[in-house]
C-alpha atoms as a PDB file:
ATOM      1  CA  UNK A   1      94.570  86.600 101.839  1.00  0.00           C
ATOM      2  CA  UNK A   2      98.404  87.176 100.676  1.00  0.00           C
ATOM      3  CA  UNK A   3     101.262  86.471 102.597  1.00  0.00           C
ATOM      4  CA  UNK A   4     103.406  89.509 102.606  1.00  0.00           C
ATOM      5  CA  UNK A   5     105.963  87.501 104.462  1.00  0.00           C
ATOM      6  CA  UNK A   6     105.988  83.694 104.174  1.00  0.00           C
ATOM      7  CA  UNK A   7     107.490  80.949 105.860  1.00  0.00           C
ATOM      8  CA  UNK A   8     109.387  80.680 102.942  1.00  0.00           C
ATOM      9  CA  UNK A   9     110.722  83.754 102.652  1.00  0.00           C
ATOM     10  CA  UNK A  10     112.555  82.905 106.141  1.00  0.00           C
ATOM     11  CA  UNK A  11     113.449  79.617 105.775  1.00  0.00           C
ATOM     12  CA  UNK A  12     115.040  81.176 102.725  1.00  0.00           C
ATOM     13  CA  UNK A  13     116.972  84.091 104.145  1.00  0.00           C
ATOM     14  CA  UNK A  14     117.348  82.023 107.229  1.00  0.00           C
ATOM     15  CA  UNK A  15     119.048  79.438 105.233  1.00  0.00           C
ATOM     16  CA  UNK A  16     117.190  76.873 107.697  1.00  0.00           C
ATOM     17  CA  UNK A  17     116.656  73.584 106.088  1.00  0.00           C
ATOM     18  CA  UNK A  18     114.576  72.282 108.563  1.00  0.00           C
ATOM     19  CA  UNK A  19     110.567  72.056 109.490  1.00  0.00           C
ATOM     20  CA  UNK A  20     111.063  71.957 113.496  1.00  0.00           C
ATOM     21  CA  UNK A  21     111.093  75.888 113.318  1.00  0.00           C
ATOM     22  CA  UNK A  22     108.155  76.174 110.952  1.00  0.00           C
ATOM     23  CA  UNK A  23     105.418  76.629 114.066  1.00  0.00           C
ATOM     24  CA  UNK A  24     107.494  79.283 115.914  1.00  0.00           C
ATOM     25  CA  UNK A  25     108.684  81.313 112.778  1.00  0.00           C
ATOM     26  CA  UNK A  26     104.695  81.248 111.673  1.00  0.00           C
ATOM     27  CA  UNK A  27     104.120  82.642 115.107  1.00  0.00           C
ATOM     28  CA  UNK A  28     106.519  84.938 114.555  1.00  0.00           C
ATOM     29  CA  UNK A  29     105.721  86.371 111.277  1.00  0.00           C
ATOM     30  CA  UNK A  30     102.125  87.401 113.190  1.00  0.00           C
ATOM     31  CA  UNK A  31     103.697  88.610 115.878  1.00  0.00           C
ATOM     32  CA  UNK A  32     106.626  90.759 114.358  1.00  0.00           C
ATOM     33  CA  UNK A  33     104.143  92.078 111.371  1.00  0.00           C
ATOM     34  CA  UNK A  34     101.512  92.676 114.016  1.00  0.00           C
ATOM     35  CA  UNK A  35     104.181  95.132 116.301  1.00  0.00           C
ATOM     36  CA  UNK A  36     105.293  96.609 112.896  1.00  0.00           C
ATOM     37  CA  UNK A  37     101.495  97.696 112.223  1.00  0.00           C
ATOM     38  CA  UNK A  38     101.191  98.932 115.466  1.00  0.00           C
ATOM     39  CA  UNK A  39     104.214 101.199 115.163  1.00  0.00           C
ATOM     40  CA  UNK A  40     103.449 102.123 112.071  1.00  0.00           C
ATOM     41  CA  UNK A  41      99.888 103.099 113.363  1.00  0.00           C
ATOM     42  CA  UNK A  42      98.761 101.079 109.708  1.00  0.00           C
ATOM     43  CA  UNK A  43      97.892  97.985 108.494  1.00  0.00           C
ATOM     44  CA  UNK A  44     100.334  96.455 105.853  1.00  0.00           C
ATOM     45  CA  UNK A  45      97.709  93.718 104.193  1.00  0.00           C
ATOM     46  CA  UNK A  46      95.303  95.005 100.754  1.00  0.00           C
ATOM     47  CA  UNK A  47      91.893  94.754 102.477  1.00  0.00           C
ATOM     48  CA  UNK A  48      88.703  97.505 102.317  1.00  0.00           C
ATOM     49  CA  UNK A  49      88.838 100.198 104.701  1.00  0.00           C
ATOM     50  CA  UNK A  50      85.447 102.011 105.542  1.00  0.00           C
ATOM     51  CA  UNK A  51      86.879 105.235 107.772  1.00  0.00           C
ATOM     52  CA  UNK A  52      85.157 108.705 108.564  1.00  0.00           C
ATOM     53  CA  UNK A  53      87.671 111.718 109.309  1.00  0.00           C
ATOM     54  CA  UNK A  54      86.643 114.830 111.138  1.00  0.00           C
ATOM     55  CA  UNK A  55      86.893 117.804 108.631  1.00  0.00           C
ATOM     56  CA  UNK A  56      87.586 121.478 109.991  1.00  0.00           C
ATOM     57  CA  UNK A  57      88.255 124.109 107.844  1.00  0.00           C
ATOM     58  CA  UNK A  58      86.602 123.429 104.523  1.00  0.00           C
ATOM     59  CA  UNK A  59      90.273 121.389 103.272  1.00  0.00           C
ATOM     60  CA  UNK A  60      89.861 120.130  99.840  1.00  0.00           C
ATOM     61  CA  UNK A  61      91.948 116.403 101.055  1.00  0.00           C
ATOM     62  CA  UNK A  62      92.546 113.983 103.944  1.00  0.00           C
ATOM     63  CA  UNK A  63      94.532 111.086 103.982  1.00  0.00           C
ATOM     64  CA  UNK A  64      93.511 107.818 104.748  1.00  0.00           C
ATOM     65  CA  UNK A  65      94.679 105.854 107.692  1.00  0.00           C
ATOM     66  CA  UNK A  66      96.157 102.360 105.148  1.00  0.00           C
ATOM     67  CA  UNK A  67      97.994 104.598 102.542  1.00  0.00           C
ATOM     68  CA  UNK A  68      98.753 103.617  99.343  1.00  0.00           C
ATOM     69  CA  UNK A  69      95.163 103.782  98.419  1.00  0.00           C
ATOM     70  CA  UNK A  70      94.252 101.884  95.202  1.00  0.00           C
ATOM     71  CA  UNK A  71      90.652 102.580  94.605  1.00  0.00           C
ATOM     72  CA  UNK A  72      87.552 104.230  95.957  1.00  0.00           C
ATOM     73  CA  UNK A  73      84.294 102.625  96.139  1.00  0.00           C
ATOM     74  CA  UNK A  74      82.784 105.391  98.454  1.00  0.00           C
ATOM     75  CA  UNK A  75      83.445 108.408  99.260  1.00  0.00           C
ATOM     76  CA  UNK A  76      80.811 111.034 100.901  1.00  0.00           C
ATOM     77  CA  UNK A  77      80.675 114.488 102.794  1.00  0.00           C
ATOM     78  CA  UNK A  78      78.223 116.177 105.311  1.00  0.00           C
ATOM     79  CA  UNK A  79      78.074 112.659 106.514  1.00  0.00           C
ATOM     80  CA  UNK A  80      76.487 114.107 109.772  1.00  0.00           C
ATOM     81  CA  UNK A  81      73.927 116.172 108.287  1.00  0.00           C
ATOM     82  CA  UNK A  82      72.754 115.489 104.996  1.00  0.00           C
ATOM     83  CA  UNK A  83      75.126 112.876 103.159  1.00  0.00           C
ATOM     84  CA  UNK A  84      76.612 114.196  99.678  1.00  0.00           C
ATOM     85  CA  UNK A  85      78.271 111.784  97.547  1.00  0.00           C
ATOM     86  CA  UNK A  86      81.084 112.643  95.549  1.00  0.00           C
ATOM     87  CA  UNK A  87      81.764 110.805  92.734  1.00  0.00           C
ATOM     88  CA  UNK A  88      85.499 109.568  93.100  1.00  0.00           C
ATOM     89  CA  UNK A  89      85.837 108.527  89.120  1.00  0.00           C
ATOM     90  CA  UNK A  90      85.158 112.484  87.951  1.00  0.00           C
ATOM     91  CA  UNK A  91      86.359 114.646  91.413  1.00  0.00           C
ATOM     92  CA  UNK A  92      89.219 112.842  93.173  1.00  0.00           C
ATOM     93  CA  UNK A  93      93.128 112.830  91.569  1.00  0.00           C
ATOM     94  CA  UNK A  94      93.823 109.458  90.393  1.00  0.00           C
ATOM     95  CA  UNK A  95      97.544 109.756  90.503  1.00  0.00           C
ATOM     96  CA  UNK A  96     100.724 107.528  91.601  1.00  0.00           C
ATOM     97  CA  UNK A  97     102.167 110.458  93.522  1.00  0.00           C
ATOM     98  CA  UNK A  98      98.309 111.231  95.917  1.00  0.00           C
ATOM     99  CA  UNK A  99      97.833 107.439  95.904  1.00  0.00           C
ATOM    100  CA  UNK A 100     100.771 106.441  97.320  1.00  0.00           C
ATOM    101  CA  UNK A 101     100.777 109.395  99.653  1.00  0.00           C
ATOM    102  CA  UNK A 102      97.312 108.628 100.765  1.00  0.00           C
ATOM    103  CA  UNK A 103      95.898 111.573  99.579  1.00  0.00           C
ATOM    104  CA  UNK A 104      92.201 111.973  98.357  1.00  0.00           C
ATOM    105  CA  UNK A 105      92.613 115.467  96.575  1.00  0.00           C
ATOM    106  CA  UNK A 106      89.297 116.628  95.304  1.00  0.00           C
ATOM    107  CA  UNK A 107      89.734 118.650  91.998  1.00  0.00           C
ATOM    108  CA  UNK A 108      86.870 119.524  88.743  1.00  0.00           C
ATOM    109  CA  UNK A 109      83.374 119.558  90.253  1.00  0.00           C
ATOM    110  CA  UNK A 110      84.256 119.417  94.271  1.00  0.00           C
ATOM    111  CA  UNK A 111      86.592 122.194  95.681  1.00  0.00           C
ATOM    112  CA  UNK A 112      86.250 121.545  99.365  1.00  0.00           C
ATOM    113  CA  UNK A 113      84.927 118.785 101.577  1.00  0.00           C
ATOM    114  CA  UNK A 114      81.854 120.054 104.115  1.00  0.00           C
ATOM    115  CA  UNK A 115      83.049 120.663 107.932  1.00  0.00           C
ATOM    116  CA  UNK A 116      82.470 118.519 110.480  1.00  0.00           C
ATOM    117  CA  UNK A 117      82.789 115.649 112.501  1.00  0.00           C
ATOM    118  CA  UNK A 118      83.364 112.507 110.527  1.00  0.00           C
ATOM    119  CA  UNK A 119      81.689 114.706 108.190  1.00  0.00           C
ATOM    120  CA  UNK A 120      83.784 112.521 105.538  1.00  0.00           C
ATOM    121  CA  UNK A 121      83.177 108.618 104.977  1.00  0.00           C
ATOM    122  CA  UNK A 122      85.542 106.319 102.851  1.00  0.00           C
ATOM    123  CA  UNK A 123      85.211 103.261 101.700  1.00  0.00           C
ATOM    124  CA  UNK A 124      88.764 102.158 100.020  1.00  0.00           C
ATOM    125  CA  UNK A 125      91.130  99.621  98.430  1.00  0.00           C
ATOM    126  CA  UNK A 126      94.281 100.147 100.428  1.00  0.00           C
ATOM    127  CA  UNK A 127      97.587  98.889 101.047  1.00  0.00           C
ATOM    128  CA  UNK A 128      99.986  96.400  99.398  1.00  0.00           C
ATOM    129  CA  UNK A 129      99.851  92.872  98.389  1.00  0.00           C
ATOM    130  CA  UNK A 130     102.579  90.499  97.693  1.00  0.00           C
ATOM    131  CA  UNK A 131     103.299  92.147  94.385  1.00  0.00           C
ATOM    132  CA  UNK A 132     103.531  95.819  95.581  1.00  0.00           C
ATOM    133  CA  UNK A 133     105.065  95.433  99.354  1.00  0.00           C
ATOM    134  CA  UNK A 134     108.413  97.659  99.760  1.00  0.00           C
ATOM    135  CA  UNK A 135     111.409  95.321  99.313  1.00  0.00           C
ATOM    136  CA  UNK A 136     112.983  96.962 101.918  1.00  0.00           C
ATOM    137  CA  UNK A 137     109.691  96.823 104.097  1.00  0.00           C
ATOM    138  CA  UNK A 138     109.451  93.246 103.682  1.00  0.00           C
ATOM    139  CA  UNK A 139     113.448  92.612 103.897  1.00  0.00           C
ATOM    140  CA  UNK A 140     113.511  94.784 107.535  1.00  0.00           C
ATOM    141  CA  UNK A 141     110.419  92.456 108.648  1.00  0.00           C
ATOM    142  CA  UNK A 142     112.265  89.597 107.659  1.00  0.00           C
ATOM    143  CA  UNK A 143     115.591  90.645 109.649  1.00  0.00           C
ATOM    144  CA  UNK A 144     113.275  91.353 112.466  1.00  0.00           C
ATOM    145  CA  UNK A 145     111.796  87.733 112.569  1.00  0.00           C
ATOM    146  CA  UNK A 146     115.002  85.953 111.924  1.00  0.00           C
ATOM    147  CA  UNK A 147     116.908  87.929 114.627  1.00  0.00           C
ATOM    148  CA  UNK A 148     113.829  86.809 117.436  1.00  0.00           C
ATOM    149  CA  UNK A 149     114.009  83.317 116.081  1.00  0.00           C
ATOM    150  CA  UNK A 150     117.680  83.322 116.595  1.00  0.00           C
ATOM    151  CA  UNK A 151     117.952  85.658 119.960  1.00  0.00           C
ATOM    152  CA  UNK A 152     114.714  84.525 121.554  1.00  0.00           C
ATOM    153  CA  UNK A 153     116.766  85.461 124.806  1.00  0.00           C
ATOM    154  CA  UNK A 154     117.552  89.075 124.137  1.00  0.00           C
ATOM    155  CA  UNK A 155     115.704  91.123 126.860  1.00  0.00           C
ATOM    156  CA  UNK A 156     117.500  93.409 128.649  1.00  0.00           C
ATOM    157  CA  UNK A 157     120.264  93.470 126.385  1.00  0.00           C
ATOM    158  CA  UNK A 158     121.360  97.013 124.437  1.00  0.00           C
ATOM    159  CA  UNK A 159     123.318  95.073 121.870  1.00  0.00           C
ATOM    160  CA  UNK A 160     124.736  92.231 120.609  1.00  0.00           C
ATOM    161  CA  UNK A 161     127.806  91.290 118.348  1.00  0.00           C
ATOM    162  CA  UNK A 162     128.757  88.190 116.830  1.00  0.00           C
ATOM    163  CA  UNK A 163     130.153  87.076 114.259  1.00  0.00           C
ATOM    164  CA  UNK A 164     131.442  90.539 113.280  1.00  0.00           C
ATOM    165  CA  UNK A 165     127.738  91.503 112.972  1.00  0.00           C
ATOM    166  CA  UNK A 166     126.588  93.904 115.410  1.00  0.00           C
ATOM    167  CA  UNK A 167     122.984  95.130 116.102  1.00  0.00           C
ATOM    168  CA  UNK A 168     121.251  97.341 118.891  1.00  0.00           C
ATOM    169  CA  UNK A 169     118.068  97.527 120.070  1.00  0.00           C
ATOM    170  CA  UNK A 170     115.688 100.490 120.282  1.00  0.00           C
ATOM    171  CA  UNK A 171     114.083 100.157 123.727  1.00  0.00           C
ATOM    172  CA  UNK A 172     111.256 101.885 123.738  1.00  0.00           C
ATOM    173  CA  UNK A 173     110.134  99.993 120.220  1.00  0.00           C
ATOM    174  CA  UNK A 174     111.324  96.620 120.715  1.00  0.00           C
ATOM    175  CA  UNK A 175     112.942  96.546 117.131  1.00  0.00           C
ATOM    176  CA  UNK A 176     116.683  96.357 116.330  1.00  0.00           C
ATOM    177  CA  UNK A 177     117.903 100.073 115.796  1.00  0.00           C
ATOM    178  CA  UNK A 178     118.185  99.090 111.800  1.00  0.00           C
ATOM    179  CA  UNK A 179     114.612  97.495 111.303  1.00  0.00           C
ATOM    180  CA  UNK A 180     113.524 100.311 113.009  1.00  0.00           C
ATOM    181  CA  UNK A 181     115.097 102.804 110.818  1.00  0.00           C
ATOM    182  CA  UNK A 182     113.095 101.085 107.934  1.00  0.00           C
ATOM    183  CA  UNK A 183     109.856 101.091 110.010  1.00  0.00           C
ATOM    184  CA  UNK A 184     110.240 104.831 110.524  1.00  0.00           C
ATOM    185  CA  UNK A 185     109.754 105.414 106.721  1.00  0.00           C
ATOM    186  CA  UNK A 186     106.382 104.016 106.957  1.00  0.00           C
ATOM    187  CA  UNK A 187     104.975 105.234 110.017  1.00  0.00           C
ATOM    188  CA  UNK A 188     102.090 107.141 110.181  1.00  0.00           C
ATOM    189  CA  UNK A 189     103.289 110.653 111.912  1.00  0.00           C
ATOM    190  CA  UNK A 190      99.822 112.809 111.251  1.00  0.00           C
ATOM    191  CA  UNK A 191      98.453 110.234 113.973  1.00  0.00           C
ATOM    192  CA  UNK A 192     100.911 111.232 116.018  1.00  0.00           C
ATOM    193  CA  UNK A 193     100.779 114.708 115.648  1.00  0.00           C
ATOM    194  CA  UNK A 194      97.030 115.278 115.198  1.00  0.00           C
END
């Protein structure tokens, strides 16, 4: 399983020499990358994803819930009813620009995917590992874990300066107002909105 963020990578950035913290900033990794997912509404770790989506309107794509997607091993229609397979090597676009958008665009052969619900089943590569995670994803998780480490005591507080460093906190996410600028870039609004 890769580490997107490791115990290294904080001790670096921290600049903390020592292994009393190493417990509590493991801890925190989980924790802070766990909230991140969560308000991101997607997981962050390369694994398989097996998902069925509800299809209305005979739409030739969905998206995937763990975008980027870097290979299909499944992918089926009319799930419900009679199950078609659809050959992802031949009918779905294989580019940088639908993968990292999450986008299974079915072109050649298949034109539309069949209505219903979770009329269409996925079975996918998605995600990043250690080589492909978003420096700036990665650098706003780190921020995020440092700043708990070193503000353990920060509820109820709007913001904080010291230093000469300032930082606010978003309320209703829990994140400082900058990490959650970078989380915002990731997040999953189609969840949100439908």
């Amino acid at each position: 399983m890769p580490d997107l963020v490791t115990l290294q990578d904080i001790k670096d950035e921290g600049e903390i020499e020592t292994d009393q913290l190493d417990a509590r900033i493991l801890r925190k990794i989980d924790s802070v990358i766990a909230s991140a997912e969560a308000h991101c509404m997607r997981k962050f770790e390369l694994a398989t994803f097996t998902e069925h989506h509800d299809i209305t309107d005979n739409p030739s794509f969905f998206y995937v819930d763990n975008p980027p997607w870097v290979s299909i091993t499944t992918l089926t229609h009319n799930e419900q009813i009679s199950a078609v397979t659809i050959d992802a090597d031949e009918d779905v676009i294989d580019e940088t620009e639908y993968k990292a958008a999450g986008k299974v665009q079915l072109f050649n052969g298949e034109s539309v995917f069949y209505n219903g619900k979770a009329s269409a089943k996925i079975v996918y590569s998605g995600a990043w590992d250690e080589a492909t995670f978003p420096a700036d994803l990665k650098d706003a998780l780190i921020s995020q874990i440092l700043f708990e480490i070193d503000h353990g005591e920060r509820v109820g507080i709007a913001s904080q300066s010291a230093d000469g460093v300032s930082v606010a906190y978003d309320e209703a996410s829990g994140f400082a107002s900058q990490v959650k600028v970078v989380l915002d870039r990731y997040r999953r609004l189609d969840k949100l909105i439908g």
